[in-house]
Protein backbone atom coordinates (compact mmCIF):
# COMPACT_ATOMS: atom_id res chain seq x y z
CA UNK A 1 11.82 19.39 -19.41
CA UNK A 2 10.79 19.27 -15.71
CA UNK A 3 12.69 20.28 -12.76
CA UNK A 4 12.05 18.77 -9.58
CA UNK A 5 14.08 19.49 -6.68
CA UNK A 6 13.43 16.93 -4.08
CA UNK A 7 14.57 15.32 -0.62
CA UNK A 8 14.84 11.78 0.65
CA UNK A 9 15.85 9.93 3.66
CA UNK A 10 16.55 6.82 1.34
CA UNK A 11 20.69 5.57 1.84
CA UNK A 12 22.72 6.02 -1.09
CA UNK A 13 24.67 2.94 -1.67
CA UNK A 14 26.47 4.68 -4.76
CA UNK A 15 26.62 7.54 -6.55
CA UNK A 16 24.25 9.88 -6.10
CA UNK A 17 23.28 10.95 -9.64
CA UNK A 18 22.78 7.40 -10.26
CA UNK A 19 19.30 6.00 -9.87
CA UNK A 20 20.56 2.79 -8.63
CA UNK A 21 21.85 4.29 -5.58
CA UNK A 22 18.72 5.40 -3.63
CA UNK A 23 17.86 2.23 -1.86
CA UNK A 24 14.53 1.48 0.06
CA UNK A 25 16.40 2.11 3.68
CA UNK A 26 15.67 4.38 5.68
CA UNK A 27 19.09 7.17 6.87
CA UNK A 28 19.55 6.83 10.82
CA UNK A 29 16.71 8.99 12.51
CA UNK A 30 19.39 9.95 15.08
CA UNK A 31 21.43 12.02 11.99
CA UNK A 32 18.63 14.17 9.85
CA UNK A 33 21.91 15.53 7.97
CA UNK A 34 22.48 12.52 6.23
CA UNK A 35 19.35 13.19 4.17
CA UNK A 36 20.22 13.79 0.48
CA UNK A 37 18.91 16.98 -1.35
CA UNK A 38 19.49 17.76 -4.77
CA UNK A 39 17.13 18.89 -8.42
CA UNK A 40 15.94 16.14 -11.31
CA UNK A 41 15.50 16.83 -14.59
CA UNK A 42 12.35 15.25 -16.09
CA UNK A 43 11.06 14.84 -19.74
CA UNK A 44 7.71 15.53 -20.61
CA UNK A 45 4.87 12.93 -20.22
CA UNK A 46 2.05 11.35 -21.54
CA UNK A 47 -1.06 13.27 -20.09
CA UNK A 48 -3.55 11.49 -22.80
CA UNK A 49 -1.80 8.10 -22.05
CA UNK A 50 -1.43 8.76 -17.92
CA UNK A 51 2.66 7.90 -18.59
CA UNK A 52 5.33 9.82 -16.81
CA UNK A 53 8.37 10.85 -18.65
CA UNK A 54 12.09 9.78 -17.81
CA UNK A 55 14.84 11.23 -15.82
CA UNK A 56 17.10 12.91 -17.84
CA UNK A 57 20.14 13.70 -14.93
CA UNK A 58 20.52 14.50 -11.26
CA UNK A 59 22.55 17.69 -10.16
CA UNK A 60 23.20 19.88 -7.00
CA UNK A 61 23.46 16.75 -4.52
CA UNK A 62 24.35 17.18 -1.18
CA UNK A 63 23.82 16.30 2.33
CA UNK A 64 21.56 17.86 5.06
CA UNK A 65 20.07 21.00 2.70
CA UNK A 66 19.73 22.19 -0.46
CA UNK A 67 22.52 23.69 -2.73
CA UNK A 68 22.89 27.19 -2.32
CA UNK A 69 21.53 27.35 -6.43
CA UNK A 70 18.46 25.79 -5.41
CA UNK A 71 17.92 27.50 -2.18
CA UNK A 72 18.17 30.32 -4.36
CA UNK A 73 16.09 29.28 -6.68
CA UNK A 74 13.40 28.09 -4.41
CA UNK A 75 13.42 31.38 -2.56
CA UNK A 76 12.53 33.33 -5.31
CA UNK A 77 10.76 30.67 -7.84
CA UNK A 78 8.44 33.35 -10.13
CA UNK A 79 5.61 31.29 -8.97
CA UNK A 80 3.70 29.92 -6.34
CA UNK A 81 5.15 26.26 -4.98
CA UNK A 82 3.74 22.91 -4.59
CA UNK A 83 5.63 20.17 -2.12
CA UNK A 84 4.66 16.31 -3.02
CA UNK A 85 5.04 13.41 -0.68
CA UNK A 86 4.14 9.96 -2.75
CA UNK A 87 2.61 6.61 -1.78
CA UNK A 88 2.87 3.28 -1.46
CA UNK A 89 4.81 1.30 -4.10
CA UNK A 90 7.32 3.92 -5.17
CA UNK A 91 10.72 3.91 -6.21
CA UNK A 92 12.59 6.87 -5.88
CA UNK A 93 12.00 7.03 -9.88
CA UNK A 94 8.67 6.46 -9.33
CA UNK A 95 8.27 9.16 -6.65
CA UNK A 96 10.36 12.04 -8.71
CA UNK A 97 8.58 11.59 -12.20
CA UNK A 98 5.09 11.11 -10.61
CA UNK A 99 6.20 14.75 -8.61
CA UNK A 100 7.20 15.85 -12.06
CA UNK A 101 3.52 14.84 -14.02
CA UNK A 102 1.89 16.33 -11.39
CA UNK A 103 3.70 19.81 -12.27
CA UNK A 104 2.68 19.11 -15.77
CA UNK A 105 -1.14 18.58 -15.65
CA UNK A 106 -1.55 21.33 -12.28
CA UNK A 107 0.07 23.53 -15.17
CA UNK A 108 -1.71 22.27 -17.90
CA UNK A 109 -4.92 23.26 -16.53
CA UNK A 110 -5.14 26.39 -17.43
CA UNK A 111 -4.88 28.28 -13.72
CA UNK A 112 -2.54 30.51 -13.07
CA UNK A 113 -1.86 29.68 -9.75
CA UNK A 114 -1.39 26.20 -10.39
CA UNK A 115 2.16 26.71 -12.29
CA UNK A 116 4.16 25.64 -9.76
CA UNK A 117 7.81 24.99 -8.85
CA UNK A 118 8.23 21.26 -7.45
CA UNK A 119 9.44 19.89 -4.61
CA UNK A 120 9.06 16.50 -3.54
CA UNK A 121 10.13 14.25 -0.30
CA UNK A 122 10.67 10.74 -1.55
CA UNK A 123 10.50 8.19 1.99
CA UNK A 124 11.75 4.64 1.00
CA UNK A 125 9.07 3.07 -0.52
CA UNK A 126 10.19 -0.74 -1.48
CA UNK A 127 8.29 -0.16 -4.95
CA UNK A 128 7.18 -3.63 -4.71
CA UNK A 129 4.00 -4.61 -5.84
CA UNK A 130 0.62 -5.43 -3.72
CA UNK A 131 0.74 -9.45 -4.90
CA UNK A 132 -1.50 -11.74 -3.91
CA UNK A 133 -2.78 -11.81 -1.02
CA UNK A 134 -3.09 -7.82 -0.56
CA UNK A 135 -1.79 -7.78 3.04
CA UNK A 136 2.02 -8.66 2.24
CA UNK A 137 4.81 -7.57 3.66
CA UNK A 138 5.53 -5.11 1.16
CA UNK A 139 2.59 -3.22 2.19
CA UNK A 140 3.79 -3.62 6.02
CA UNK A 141 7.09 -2.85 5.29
CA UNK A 142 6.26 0.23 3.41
CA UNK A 143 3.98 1.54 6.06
CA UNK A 144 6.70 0.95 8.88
CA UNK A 145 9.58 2.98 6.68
CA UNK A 146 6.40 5.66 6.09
CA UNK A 147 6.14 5.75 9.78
CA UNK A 148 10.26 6.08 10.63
CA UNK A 149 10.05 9.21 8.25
CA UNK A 150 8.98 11.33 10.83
CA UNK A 151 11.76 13.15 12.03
CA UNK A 152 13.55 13.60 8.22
CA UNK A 153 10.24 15.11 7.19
CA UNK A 154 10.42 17.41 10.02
CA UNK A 155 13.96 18.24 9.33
CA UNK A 156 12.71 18.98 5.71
CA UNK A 157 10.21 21.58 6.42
CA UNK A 158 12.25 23.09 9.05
CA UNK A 159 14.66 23.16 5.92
CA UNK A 160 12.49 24.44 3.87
CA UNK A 161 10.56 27.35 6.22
CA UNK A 162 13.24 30.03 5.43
CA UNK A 163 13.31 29.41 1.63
CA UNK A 164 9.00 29.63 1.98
CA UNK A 165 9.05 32.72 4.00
CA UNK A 166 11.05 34.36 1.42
CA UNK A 167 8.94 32.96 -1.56
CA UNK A 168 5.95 34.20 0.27
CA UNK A 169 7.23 37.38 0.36
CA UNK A 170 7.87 38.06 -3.15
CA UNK A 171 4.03 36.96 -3.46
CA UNK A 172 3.75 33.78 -3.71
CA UNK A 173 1.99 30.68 -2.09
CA UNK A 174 2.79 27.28 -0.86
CA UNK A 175 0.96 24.23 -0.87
CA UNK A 176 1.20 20.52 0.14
CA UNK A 177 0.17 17.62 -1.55
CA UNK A 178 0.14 14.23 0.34
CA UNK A 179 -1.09 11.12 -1.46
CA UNK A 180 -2.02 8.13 -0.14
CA UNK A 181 0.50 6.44 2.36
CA UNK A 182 2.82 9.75 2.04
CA UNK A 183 -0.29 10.81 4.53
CA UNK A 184 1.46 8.20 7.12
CA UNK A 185 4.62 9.69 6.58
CA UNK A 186 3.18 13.04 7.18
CA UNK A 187 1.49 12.18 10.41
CA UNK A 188 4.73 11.12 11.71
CA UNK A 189 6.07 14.26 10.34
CA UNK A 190 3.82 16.52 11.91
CA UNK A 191 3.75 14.77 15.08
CA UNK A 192 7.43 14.90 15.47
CA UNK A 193 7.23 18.85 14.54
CA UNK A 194 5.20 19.11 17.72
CA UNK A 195 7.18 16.55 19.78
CA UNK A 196 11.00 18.05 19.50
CA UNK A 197 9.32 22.09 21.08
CA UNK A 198 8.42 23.42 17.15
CA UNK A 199 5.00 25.84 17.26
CA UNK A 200 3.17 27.13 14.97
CA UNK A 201 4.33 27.76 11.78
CA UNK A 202 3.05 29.02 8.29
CA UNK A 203 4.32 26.63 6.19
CA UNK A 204 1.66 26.06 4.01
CA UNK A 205 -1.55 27.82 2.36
CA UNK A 206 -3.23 24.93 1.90
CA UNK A 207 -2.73 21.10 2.21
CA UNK A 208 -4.10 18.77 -0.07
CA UNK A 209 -4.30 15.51 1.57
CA UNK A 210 -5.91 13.17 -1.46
CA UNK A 211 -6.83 9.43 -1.07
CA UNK A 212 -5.14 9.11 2.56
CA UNK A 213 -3.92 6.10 3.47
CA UNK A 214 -4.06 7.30 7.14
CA UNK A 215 -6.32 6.30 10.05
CA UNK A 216 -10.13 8.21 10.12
CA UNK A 217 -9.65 9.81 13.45
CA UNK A 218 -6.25 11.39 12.90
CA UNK A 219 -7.51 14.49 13.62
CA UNK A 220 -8.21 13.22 17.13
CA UNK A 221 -5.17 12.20 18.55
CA UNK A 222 -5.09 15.66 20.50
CA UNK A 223 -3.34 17.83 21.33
CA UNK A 224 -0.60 17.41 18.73
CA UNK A 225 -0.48 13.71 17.79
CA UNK A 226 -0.91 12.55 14.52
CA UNK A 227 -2.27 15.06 12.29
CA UNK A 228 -4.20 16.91 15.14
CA UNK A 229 -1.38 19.46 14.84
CA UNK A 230 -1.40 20.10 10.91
CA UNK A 231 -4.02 23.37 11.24
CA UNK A 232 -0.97 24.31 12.95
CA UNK A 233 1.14 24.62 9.88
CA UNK A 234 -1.57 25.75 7.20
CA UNK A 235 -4.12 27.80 6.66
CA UNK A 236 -6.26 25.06 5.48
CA UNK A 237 -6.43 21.47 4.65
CA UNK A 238 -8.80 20.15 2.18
CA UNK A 239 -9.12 16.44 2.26
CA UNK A 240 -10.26 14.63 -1.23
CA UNK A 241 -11.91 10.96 -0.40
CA UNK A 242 -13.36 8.53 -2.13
CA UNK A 243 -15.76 5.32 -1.20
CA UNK A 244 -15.26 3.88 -4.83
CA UNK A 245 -11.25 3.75 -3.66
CA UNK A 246 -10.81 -0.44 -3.99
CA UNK A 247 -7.21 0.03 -2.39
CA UNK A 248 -8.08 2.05 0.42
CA UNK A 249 -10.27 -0.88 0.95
CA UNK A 250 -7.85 -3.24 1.09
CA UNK A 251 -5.80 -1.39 3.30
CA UNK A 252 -8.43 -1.46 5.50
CA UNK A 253 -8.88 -5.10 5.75
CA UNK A 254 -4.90 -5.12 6.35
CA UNK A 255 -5.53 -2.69 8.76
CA UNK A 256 -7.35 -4.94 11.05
CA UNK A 257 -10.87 -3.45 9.81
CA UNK A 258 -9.50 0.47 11.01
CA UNK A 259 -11.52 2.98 8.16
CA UNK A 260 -9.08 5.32 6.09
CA UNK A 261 -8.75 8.87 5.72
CA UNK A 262 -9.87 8.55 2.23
CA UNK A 263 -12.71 6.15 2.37
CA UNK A 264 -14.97 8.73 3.45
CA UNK A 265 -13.19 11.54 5.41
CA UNK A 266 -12.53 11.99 8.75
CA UNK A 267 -14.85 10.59 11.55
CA UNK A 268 -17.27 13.46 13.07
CA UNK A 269 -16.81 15.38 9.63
CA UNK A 270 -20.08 16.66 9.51
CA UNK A 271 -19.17 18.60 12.97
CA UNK A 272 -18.32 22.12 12.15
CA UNK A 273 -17.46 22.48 15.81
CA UNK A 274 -14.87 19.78 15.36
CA UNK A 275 -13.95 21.02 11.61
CA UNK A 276 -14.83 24.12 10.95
CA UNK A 277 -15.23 25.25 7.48
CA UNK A 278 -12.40 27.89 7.31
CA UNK A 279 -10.05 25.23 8.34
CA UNK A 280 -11.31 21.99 7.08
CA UNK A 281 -12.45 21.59 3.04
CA UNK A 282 -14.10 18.14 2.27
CA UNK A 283 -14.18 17.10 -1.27
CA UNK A 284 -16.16 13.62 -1.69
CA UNK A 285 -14.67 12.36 -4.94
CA UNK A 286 -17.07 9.30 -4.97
CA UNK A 287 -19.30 10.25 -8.11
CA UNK A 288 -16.44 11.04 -10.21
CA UNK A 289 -16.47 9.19 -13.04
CA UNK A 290 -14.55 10.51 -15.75
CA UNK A 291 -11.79 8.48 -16.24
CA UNK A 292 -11.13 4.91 -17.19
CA UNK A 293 -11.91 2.70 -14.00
CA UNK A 294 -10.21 -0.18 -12.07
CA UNK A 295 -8.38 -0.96 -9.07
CA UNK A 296 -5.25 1.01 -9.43
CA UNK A 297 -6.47 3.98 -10.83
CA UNK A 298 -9.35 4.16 -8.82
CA UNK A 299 -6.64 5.43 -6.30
CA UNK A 300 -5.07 7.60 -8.51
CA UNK A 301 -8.59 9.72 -9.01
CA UNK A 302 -6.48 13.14 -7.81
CA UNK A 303 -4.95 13.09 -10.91
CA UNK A 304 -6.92 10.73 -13.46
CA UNK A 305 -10.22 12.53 -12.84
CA UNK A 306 -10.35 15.58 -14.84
CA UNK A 307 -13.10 16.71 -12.54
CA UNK A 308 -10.93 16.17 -9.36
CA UNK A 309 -7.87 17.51 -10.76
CA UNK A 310 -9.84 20.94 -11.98
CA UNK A 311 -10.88 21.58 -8.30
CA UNK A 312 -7.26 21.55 -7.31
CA UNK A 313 -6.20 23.78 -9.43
CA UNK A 314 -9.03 25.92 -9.12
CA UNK A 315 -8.69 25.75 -5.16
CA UNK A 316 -4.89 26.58 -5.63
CA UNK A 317 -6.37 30.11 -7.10
């Protein structure tokens, strides 16, 4: 059984340990309390078959922070952590047991330092499919609640800080893991970090940001818009991209022709000037082919590619 303790600026429209309840809206930016925190409990899944096991029950729910039994927890976890922001397409089902099989396989590799305790941020994904055509308004929609996320995902780490600083003390690390449009909602997050007086902060050790669904130049946006701020808030960010990714090129082409994150990294990213190495990790994920290929999965490499998932374990060490 899994344990993922998680925050969400979806609106409840019933009760909260209900499934049902956590809708695709988005909690009025003007009250970051009425965010809902509480801890899932996830069954095992399906590594071999790439299937994520079922929520067993949700506990410790309440508004604007975490129970005192899971700040407690989280402030002392007996291992490093790992915080997970999901994509495009997710329920809030989706997004916990995806958070939850990524604990499994990071711990099933064999590292150490890549047994983590899990905490994800689920924004209010529609979970409705691409369809035909690709740019629908599930995709736009998504990408606009992704975008109003900003100032609950601030709230969140601000939330979280105190409980980090005091796992970080007891020796542990912290890492981020963005995948693909949860890198628009953390843009918005970081910008907004920067935009209501926060400085710099050592929230993270590193951030993974995999198969970004986030403009190339984001970096560029100085001197704190967009994700020009984020070597604020880590030590480094390593940045996993892919030119085989058939969704990011989609998005793209919705994207009136404006190159992703994760096509190819960011633009300039050969200048060391502009990233420097001790900051900025670039992982081209384009020759890995170890895993069963199509258009979905070819998306989903971070954690289908045994190859891909290996180096973030081993860069979690």
């Amino acid at each position: 059984m899994r344990t993922v303790y998680f925050a969400t600026n979806r609106v409840l429209t019933g009760p909260a340990d209900q499934l049902a309840s956590y809708s695709s809206s988005v909690v009025a930016p003007s009250d970051p309390n009425a965010m809902t925190y509480g801890t899932a409990f996830v069954e095992d899944g399906r590594l071999d078959a790439d299937t994520v096991g079922a929520i067993k029950s949700i506990n410790d729910v309440q508004k604007g922070q975490f129970s005192d039994s899971a700040k407690g927890d989280l402030s002392d976890p007996g291992r490093n952590l790992l915080v997970f922001i999901h994509g495009f397409d997710n329920s809030f089902e989706n997004a916990i047991t995806r958070a939850a099989f990524n604990q499994q396989w990071l711990e099933q590799s064999g590292v150490p330092a890549a047994s983590v305790a899990m905490v994800a941020f689920s924004w209010p994904s529609a979970a409705k499919l691409i369809g035909i055509p690709f740019p629908s308004l599930a995709y736009r929609s998504d990408q606009t609640r992704a975008g109003q996320s900003g100032l609950h995902l601030m709230t969140f780490f601000a939330n979280l800080q105190p409980l980090i600083d005091a796992a970080r003390s007891k020796g542990n690390r912290v890492f981020l893991l963005a995948h693909s449009m949860g890198n628009w909602a953390l843009q918005a997050g970081v910008e907004s970090w920067f935009l209501h007086g926060n400085g710099d902060a050592f929230l993270f050790d590193e951030v993974f940001l995999a198969a970004a669904d986030e403009v190339y130049n984001t970096f560029e946006f100085a001197p704190d818009g967009r994700m020009s701020g984020l070597r604020r808030l880590t030590k480094r960010i390593s940045i996993y991209a892919s030119e085989r990714d058939d969704v990011l090129k989609l998005s793209m082409a919705v994207n009136l022709g404006v190159k992703r994150l994760g096509q190819d990294g960011p633009h300039d990213r050969a200048n060391v000037t502009r990233f420097p190495t001790a900051t900025y990790r670039m992982v081209d994920c384009s020759a890995a082919a170890d895993y069963a290929f199509d258009l979905a999965s070819s998306h989903q490499y971070y954690r289908r590619s045994p190859t891909v998932r290996a180096d973030i374990a081993k860069t979690m060490a």
